[in-house]
Protein backbone atom coordinates (compact mmCIF):
# COMPACT_ATOMS: atom_id res chain seq x y z
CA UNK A 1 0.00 0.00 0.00
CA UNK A 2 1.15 3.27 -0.96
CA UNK A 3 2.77 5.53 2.01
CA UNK A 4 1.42 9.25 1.49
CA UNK A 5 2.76 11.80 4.12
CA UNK A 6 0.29 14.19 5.68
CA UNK A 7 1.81 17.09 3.34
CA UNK A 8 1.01 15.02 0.48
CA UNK A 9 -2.52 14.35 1.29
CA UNK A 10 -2.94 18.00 1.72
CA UNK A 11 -1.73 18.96 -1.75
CA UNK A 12 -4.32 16.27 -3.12
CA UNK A 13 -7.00 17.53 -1.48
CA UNK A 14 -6.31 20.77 -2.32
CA UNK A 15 -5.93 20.26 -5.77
CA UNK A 16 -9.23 18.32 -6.17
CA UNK A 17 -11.30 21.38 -4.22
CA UNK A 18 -9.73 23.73 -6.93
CA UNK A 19 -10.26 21.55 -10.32
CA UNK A 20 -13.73 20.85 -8.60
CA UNK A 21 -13.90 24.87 -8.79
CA UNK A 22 -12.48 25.46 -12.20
CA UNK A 23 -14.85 22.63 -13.78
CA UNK A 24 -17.83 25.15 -13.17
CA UNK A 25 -15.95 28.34 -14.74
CA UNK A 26 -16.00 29.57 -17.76
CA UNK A 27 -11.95 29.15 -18.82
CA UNK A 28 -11.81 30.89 -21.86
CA UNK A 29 -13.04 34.11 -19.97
CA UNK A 30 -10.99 33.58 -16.58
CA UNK A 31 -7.77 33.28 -19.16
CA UNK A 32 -8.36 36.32 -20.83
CA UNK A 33 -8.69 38.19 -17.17
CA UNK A 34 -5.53 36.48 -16.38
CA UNK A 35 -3.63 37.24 -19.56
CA UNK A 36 -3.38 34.37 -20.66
CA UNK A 37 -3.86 32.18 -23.53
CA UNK A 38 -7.23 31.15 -24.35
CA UNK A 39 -7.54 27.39 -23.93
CA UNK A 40 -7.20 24.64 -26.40
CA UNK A 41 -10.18 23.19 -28.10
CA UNK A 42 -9.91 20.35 -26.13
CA UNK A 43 -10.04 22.45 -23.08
CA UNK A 44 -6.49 22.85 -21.97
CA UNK A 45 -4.91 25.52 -20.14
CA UNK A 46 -1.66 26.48 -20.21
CA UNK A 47 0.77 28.22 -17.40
CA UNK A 48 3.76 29.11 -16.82
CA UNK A 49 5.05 27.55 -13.43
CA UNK A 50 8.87 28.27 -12.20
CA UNK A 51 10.19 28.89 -15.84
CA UNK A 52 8.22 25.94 -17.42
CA UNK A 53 5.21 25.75 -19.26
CA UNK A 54 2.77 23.28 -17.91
CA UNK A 55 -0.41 21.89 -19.30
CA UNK A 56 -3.55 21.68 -17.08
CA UNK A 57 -6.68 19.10 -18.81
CA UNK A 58 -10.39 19.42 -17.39
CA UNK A 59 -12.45 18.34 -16.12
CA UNK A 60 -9.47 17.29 -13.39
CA UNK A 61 -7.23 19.66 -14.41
CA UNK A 62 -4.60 16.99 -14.22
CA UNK A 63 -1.14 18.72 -15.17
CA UNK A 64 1.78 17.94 -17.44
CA UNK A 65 4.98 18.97 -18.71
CA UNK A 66 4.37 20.55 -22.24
CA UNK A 67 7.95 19.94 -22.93
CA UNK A 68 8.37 16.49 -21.41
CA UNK A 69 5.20 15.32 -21.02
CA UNK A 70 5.84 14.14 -17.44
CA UNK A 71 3.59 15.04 -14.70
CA UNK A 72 3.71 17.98 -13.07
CA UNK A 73 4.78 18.28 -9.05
CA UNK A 74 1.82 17.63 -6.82
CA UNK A 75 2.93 21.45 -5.50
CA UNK A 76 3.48 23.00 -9.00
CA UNK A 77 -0.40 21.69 -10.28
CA UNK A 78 -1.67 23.16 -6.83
CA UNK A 79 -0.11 26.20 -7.25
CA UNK A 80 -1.05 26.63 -10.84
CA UNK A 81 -4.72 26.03 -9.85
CA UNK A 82 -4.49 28.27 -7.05
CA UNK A 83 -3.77 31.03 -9.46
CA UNK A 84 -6.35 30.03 -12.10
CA UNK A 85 -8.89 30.70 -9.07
CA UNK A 86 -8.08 34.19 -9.75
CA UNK A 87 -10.69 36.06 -10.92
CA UNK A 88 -9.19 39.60 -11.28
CA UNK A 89 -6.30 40.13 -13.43
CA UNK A 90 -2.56 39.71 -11.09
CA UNK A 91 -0.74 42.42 -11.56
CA UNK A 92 2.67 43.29 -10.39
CA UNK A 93 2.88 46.10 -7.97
CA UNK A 94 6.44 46.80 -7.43
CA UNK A 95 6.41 46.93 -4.37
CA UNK A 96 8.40 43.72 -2.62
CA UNK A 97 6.94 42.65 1.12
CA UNK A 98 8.94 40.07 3.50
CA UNK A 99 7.19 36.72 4.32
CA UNK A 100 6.67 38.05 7.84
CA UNK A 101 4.29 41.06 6.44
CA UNK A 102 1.70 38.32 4.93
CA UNK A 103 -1.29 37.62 6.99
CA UNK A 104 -0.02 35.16 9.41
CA UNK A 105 3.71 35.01 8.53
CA UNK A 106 4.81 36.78 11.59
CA UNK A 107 3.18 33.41 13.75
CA UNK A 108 4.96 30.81 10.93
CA UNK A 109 8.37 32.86 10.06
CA UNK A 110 9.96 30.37 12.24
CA UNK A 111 9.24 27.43 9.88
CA UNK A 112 9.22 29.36 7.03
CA UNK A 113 12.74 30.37 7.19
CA UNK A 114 13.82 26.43 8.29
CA UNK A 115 12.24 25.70 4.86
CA UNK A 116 13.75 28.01 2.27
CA UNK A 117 16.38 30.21 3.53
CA UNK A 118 18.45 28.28 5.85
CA UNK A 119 18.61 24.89 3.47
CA UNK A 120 19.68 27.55 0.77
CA UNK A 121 22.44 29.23 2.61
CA UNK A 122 23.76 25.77 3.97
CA UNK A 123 24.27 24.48 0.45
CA UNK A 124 25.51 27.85 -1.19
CA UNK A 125 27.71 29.01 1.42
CA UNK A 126 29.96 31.83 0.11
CA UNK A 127 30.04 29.97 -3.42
CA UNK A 128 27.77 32.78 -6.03
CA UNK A 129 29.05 31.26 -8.60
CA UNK A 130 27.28 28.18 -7.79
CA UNK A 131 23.93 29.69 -7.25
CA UNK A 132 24.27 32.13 -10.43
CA UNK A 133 24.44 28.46 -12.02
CA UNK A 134 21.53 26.79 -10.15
CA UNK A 135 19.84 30.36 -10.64
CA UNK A 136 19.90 28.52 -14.29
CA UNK A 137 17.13 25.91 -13.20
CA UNK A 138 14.47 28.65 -13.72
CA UNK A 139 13.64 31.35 -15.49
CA UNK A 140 15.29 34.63 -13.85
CA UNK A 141 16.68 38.07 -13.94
CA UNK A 142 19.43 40.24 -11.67
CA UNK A 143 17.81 42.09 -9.16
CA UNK A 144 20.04 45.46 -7.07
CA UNK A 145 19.92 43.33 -3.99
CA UNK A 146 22.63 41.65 -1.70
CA UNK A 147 25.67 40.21 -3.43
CA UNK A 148 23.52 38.40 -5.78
CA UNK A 149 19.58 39.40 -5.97
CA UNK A 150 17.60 37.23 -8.47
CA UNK A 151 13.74 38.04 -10.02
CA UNK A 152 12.70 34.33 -10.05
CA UNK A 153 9.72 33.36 -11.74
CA UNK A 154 7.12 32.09 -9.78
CA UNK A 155 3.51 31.07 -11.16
CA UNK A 156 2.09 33.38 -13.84
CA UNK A 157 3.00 36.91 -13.32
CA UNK A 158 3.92 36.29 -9.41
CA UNK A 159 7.63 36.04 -9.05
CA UNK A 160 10.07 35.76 -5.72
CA UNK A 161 13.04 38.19 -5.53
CA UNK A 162 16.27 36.29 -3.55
CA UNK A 163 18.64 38.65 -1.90
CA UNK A 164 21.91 36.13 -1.55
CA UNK A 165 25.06 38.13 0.54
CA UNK A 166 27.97 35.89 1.51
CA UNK A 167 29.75 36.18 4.71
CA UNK A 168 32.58 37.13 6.21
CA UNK A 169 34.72 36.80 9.42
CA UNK A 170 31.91 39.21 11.28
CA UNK A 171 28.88 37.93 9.95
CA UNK A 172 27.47 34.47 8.68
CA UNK A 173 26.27 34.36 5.03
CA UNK A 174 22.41 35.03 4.77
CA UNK A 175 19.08 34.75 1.73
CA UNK A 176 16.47 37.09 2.22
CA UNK A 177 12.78 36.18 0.19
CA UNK A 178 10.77 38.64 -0.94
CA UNK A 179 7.50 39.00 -2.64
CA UNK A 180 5.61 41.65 -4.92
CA UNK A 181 2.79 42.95 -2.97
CA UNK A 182 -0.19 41.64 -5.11
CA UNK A 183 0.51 37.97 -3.51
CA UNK A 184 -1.16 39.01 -0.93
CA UNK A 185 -4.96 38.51 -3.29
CA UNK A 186 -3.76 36.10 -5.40
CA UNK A 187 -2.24 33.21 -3.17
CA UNK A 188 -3.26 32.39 0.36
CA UNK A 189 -0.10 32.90 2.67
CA UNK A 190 0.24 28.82 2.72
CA UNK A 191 0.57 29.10 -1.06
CA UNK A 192 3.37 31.93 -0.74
CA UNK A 193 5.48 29.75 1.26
CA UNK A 194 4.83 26.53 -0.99
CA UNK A 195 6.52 29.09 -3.36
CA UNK A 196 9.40 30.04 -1.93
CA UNK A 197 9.99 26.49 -0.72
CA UNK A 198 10.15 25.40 -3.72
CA UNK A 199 12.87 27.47 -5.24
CA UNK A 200 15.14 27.52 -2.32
CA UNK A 201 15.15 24.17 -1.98
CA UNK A 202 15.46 24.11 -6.04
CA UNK A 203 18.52 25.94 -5.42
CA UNK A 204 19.39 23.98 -2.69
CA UNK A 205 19.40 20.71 -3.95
């Protein structure tokens, strides 16, 4: 019998309430809000989820590679249906906000952090060079931040913004996560840290 973890279970039975959700709304309409394309004949959606494109079917909204063909991440379809559940356009703000300054994130910073920046700064260290190359895993641009700051893409038009500085003899080296402010009413605050979790630790790893 197949061993699921709690975490796992979760991301199922979040992912079922959504497609449940998107079954009864009109797609074609809720793309064009979102920017963007309209769906396939055959229904599909398409989105772009931490640089790749994946392909969501109804009326489960199961989701695929469109490159590979593989399945998607349990955590990369949630996400993706999470955003689709938008029903105002996302629009960047410009404006970055910490983890801490989403509803909530002050009570779970502790866990958040154990999650995404400390794994990150174990494996990276004082190396850039190796996290300009991991950087490589997803689609990104330089951001004016730390030693190394990174635009990473996220899901849609939501992206994360990593502030890497190495250390020195005074002071240990440290990642800062940031978000645009317009996470706040398109992903839940759960959903924001399923983001960032999965780039650190995609850097990480």
């Amino acid at each position: 019998m197949e061993h699921r973890t709690n975490r796992e279970r979760a991301c199922e039975r979040a992912a079922e309430i959504a497609a449940e959700e998107l079954a009864r709304a009109d797609m074609a309409q809720r793309c064009a809000v979102l920017g963007l394309a309209p769906p396939c004949p055959d229904g599909t959606v398409s989105l772009e989820v931490f640089g790749r494109v994946i392909v969501l079917r109804p009326p489960g909204f199961t989701a695929r590679d469109a490159e590979s063909g593989e399945p998607a991440r349990p955590v990369d379809r949630v996400l993706a249906l999470h955003y689709l559940l938008n029903r105002a356009p996302v629009r960047e703000t410009g404006e970055l906000m910490s983890f801490r300054e989403l509803p909530g994130g002050a009570f779970y910073l502790g866990p958040f952090l154990a999650r995404t920046a400390a794994p990150l700064v174990k494996s990276i260290g004082n190396d850039i060079a190796v996290l300009r190359k991991r950087l490589d895993r997803f689609r990104w641009s330089e951001a004016a931040l730390g030693d190394l700051g990174a635009r990473i893409q996220g899901v849609g038009a939501l992206y994360l913004v990593l502030a890497y500085r190495t250390g020195d003899a005074e002071f240990p080296p440290s990642a800062e996560v940031y978000f645009d402010a317009t996470i706040k009413k398109a992903l839940s605050t759960e959903d924001a840290a399923a983001m960032a979790t999965r780039i650190c630790l995609g850097l990480a790893r």
